[in-house]
Protein backbone atom coordinates (compact mmCIF):
# COMPACT_ATOMS: atom_id res chain seq x y z
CA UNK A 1 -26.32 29.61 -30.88
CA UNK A 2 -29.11 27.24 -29.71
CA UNK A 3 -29.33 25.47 -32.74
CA UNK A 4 -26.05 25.30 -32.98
CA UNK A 5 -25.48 23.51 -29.21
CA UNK A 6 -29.24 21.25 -29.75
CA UNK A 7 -27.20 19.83 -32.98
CA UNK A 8 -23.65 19.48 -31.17
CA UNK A 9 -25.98 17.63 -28.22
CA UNK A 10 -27.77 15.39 -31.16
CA UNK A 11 -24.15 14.45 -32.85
CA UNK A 12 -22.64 13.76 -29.30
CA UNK A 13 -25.95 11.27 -28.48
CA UNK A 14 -25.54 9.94 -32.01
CA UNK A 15 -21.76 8.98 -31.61
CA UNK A 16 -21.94 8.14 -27.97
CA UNK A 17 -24.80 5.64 -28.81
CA UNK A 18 -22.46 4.01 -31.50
CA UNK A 19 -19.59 3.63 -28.88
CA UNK A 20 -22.31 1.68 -26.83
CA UNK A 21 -23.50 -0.53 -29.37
CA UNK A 22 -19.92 -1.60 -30.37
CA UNK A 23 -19.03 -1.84 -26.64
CA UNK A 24 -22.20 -4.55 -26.23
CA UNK A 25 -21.32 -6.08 -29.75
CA UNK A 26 -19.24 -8.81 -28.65
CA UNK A 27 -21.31 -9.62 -25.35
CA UNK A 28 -24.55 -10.28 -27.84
CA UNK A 29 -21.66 -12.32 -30.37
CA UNK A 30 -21.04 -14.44 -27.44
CA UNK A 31 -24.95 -15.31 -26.21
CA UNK A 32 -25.72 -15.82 -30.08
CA UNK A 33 -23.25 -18.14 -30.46
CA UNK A 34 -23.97 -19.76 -27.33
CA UNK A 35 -27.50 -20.80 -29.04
CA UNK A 36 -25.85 -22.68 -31.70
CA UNK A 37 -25.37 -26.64 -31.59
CA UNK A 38 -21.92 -27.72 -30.68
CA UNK A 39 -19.67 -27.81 -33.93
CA UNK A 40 -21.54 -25.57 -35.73
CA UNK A 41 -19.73 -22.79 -35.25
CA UNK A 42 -16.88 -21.83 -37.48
CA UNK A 43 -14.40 -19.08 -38.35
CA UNK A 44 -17.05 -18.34 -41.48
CA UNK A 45 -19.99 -18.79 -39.81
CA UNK A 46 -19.20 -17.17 -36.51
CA UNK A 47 -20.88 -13.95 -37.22
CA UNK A 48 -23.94 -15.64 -38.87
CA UNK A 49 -27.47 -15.78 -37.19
CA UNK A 50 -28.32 -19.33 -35.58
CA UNK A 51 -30.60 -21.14 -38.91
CA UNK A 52 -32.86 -23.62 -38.06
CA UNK A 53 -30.26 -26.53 -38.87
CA UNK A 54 -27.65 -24.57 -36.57
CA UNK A 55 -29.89 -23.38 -33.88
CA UNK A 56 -30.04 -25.42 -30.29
CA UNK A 57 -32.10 -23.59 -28.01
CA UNK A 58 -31.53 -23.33 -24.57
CA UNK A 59 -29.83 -27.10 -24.49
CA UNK A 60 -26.24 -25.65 -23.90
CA UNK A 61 -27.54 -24.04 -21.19
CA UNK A 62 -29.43 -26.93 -19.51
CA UNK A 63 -25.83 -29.25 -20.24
CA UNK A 64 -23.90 -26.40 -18.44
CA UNK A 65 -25.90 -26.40 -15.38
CA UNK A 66 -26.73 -29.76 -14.90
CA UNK A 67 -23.90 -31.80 -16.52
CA UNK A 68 -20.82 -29.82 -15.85
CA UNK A 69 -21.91 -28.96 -12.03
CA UNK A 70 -21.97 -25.36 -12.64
CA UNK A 71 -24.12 -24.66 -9.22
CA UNK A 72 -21.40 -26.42 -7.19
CA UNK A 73 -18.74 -24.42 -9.12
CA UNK A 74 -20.55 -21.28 -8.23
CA UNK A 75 -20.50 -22.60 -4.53
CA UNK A 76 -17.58 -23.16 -4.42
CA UNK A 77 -16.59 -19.85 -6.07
CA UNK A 78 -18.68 -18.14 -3.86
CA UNK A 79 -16.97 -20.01 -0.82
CA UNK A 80 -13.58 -18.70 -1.78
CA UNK A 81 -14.45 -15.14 -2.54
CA UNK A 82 -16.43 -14.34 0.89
CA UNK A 83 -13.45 -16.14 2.44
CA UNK A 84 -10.60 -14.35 0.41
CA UNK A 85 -12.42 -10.65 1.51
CA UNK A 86 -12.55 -11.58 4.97
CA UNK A 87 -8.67 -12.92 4.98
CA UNK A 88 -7.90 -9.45 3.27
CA UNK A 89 -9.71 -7.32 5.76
CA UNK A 90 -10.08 -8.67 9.19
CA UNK A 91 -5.93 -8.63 10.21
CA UNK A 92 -6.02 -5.02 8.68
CA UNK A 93 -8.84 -3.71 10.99
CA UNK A 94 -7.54 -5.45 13.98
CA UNK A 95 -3.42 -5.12 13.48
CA UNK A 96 -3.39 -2.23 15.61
CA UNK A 97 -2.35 -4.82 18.26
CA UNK A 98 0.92 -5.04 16.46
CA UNK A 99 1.38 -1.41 16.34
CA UNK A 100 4.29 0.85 17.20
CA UNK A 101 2.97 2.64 20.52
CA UNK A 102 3.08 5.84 19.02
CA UNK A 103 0.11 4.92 17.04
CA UNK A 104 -2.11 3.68 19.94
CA UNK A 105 -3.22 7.18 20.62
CA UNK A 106 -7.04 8.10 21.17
CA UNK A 107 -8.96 9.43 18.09
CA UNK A 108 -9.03 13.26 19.78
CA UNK A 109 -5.07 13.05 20.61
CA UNK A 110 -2.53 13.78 18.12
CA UNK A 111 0.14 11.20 17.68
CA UNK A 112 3.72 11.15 19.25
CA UNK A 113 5.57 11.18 15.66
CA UNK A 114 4.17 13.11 13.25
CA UNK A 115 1.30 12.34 10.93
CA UNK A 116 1.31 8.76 10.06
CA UNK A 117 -1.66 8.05 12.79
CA UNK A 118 -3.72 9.13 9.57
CA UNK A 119 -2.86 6.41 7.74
CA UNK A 120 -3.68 4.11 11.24
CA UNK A 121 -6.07 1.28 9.67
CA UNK A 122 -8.99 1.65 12.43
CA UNK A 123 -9.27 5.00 10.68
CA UNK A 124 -9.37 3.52 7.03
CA UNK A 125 -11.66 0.29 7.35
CA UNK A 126 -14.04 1.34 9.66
CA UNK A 127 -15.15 -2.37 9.86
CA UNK A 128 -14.77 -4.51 13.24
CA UNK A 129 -14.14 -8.27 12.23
């Protein structure tokens, strides 16, 4: 019975480490190919290794960051996210000034109508913008 479960454990390690490395496959396609000069990469020669002719170090990289402006693009993405979040969840945390009455009841207090004080959103997002 041991052996049995210690082998079912080994086959279940075996297959689940499979599943991982084809999960990661493509990610490790994509930085290979990502190390090969501009043009060089084909529909035939896509899943090749980067050859010396082929291979251009970390140049892509350097054009990306300095050329193409990628800081300022991740500024700017960065910008818009912390802005979009706040947008989302300050007027949710603070709406209870557009309430029904029935809802402005004290945490310890039941509410007037029935149970939908639950669902008030000072008691979701605990968060005070």
């Amino acid at each position: 019975m041991i052996k049995q479960k210690k082998l079912w454990d080994n086959t279940l390690t075996v297959i689940m480490a499979l599943l991982c490395l084809l999960w990661i496959y493509p990610i490790v396609l994509i930085l290979l190919n990502s190390l090969k000069k501009e043009g060089t990469f084909t529909t035939s020669t896509v899943f090749q290794l980067p050859t010396s002719e082929t291979f251009a170090g970390l140049s892509n990289y350097v054009y990306g960051v300095i050329k193409m402006g990628f800081l300022s693009s991740l500024g700017y993405s960065l910008v818009i996210t912390v802005s979009s979040a706040l947008a989302a969840f300050c007027p949710q945390t603070n709406s209870g000034l557009f309430l029904p009455a029935s809802w402005h009841t004290s945490p310890g207090q039941p509410s007037q109508t029935g149970s939908h004080n639950l669902f008030h959103p000072r008691r979701i997002l605990p968060c005070r913008c």
